[in-house]
C-alpha atoms as a PDB file:
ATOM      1  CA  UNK A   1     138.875 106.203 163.010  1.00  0.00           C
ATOM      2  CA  UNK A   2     142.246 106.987 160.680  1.00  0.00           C
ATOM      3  CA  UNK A   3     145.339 105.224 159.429  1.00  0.00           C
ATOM      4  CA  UNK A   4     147.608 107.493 160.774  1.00  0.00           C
ATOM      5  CA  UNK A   5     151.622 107.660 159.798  1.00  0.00           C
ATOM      6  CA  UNK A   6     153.347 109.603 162.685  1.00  0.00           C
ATOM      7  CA  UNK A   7     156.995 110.043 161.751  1.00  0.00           C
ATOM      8  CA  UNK A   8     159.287 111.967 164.626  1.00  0.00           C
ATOM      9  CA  UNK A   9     162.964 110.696 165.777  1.00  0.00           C
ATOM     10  CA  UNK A  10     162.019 111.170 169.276  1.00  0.00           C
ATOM     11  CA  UNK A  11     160.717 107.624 170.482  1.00  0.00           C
ATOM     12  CA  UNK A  12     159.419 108.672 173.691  1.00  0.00           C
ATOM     13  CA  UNK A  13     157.352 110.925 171.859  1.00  0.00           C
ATOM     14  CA  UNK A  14     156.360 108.588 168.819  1.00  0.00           C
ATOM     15  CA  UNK A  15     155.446 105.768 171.745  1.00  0.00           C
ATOM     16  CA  UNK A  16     153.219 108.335 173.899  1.00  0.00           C
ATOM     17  CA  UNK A  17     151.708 109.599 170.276  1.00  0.00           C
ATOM     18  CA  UNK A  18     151.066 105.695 169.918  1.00  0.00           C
ATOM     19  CA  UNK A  19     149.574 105.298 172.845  1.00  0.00           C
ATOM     20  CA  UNK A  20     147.319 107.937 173.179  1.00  0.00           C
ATOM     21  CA  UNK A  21     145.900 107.935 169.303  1.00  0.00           C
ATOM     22  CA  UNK A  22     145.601 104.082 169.333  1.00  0.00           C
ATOM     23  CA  UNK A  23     143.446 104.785 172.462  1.00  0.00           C
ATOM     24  CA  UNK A  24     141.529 107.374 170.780  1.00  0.00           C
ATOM     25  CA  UNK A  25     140.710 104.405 168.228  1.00  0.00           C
ATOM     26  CA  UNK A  26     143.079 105.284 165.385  1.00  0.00           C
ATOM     27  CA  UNK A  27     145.184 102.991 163.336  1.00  0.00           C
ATOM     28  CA  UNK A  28     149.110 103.944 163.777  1.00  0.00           C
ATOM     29  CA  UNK A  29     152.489 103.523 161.678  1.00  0.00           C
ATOM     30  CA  UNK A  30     155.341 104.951 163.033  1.00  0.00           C
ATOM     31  CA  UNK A  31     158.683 106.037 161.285  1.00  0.00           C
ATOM     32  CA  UNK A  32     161.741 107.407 163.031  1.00  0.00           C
ATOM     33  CA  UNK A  33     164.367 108.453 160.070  1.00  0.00           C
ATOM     34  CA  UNK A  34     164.107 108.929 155.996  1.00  0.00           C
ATOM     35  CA  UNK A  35     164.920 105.481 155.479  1.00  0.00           C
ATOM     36  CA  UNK A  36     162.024 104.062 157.863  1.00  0.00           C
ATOM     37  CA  UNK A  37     159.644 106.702 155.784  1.00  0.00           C
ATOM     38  CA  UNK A  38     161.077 105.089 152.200  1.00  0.00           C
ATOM     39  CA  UNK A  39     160.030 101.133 153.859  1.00  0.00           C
ATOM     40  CA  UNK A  40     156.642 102.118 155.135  1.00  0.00           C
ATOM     41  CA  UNK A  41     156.130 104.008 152.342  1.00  0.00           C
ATOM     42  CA  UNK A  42     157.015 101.548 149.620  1.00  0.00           C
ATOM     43  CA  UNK A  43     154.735  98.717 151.555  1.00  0.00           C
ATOM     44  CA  UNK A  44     151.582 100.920 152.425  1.00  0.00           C
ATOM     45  CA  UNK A  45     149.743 103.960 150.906  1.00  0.00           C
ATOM     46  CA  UNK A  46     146.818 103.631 152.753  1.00  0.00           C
ATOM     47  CA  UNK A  47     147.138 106.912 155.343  1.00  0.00           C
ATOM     48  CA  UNK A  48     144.513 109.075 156.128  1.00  0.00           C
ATOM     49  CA  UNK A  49     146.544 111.831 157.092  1.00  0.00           C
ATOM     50  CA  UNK A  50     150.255 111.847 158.297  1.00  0.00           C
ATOM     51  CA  UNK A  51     151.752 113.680 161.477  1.00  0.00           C
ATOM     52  CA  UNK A  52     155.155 115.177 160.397  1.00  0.00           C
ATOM     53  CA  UNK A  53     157.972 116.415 162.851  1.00  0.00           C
ATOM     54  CA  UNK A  54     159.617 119.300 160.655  1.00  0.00           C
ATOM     55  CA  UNK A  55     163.000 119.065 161.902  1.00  0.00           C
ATOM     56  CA  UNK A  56     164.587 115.749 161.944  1.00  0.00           C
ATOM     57  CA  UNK A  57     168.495 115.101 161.467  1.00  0.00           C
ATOM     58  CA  UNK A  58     169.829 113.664 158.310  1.00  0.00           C
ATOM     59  CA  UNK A  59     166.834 114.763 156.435  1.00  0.00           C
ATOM     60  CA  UNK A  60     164.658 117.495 157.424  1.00  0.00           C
ATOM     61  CA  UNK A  61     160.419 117.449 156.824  1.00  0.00           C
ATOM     62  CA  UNK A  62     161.067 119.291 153.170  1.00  0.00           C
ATOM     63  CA  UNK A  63     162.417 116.285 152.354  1.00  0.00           C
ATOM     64  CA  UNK A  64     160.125 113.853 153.995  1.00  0.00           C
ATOM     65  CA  UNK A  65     157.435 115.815 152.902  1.00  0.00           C
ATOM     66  CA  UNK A  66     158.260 115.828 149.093  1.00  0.00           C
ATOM     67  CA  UNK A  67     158.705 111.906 149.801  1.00  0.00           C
ATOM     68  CA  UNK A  68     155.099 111.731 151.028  1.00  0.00           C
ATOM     69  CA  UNK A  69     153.257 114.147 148.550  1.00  0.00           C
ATOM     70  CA  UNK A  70     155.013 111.287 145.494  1.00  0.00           C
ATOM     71  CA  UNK A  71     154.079 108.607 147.166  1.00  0.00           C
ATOM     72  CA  UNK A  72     150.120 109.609 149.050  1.00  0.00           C
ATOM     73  CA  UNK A  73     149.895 113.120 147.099  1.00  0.00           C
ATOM     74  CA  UNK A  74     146.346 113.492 148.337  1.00  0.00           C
ATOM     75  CA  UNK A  75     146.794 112.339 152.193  1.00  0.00           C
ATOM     76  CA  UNK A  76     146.574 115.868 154.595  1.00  0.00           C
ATOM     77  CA  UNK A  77     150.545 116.676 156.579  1.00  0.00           C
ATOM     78  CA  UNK A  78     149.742 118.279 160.279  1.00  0.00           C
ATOM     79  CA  UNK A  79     153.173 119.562 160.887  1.00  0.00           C
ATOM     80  CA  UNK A  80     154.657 119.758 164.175  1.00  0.00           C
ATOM     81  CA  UNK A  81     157.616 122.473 165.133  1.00  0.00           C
ATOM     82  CA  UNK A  82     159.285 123.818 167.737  1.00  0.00           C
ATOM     83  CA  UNK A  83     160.430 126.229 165.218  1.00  0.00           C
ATOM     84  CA  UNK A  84     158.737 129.160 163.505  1.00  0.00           C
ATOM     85  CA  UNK A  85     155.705 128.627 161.249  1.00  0.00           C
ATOM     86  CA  UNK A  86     157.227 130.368 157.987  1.00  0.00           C
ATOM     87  CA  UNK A  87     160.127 127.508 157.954  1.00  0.00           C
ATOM     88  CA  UNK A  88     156.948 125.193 156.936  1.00  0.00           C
ATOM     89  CA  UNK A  89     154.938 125.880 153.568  1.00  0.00           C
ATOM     90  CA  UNK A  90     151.132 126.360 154.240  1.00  0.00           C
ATOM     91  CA  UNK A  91     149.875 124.806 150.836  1.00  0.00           C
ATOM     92  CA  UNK A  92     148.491 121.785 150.629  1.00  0.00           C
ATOM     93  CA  UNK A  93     148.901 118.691 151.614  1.00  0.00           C
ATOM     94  CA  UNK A  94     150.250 120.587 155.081  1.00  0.00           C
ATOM     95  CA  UNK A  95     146.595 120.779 156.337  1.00  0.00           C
ATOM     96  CA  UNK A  96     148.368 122.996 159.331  1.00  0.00           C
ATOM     97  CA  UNK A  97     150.744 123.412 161.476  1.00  0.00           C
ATOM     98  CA  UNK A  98     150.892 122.438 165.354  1.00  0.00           C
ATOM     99  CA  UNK A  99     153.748 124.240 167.605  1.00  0.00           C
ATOM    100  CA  UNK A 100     155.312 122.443 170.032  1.00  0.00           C
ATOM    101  CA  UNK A 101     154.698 121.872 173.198  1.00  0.00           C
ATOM    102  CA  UNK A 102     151.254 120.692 172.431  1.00  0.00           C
ATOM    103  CA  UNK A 103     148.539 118.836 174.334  1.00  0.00           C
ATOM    104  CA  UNK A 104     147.831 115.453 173.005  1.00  0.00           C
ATOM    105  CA  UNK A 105     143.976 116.413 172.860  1.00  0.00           C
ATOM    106  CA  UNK A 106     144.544 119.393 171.120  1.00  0.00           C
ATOM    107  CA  UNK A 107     146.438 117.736 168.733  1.00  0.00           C
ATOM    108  CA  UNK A 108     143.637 114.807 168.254  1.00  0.00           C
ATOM    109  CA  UNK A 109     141.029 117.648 167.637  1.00  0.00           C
ATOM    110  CA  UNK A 110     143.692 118.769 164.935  1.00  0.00           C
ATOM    111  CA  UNK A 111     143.910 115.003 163.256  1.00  0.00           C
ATOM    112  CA  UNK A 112     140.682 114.883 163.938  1.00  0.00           C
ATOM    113  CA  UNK A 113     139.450 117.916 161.843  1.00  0.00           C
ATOM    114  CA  UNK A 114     142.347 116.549 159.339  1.00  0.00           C
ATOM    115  CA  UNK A 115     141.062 113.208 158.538  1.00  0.00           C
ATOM    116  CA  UNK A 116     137.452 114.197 157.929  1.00  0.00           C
ATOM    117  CA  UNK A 117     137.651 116.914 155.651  1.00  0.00           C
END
């Protein structure tokens, strides 16, 4: 399966993203904040595809994504909202958008569809 960077402040939703895609056979790296993106980023480049909360405080996902398109610019962004799809830009490397609440299956069929185009 995929080397997966999942990067949300929330931790009870980064450990139950853990959980379930690590059972679903995928390789996870979590980050919680800008600065934990920067250290991941700076050790490993490796991702398959990325799962990007859009709003996070201190730095929002424009900024985390510009971070990950210099540093992986060909690894696929699924974003995930709560917000409006037009806040999020639809050209690559956001591969799509997933609005939140979501199912954790629906969003593995999403990675899923992600990681092997």
């Amino acid at each position: 399966m995929a080397k997966l960077l999942v990067v949300d402040d929330d931790l009870d939703i980064l450990e139950l993203l853990t959980d379930y895609l690590t059972s679903e056979g995928h390789q996870v790296v979590v980050a919680r904040t800008c600065a934990e993106l920067s250290s991941v980023l700076s050790a490993r480049t490796d991702f398959q595809g990325v799962v990007l909360d859009w709003c996070l405080p201190g730095c929002g996902g424009a900024e985390m994504l510009k971070s990950i398109v210099e540093n992986i610019p060909s690894c696929p962004v699924l974003v995930t909202t709560g917000h409006g799809r037009d806040t999020v830009p639809s050209q690559a490397p956001v591969f799509g958008v997933v609005r939140k609440p979501y199912s954790l299956r629906a969003l593995a069929l999403r990675i899923e569809a992600m990681t092997t185009t």
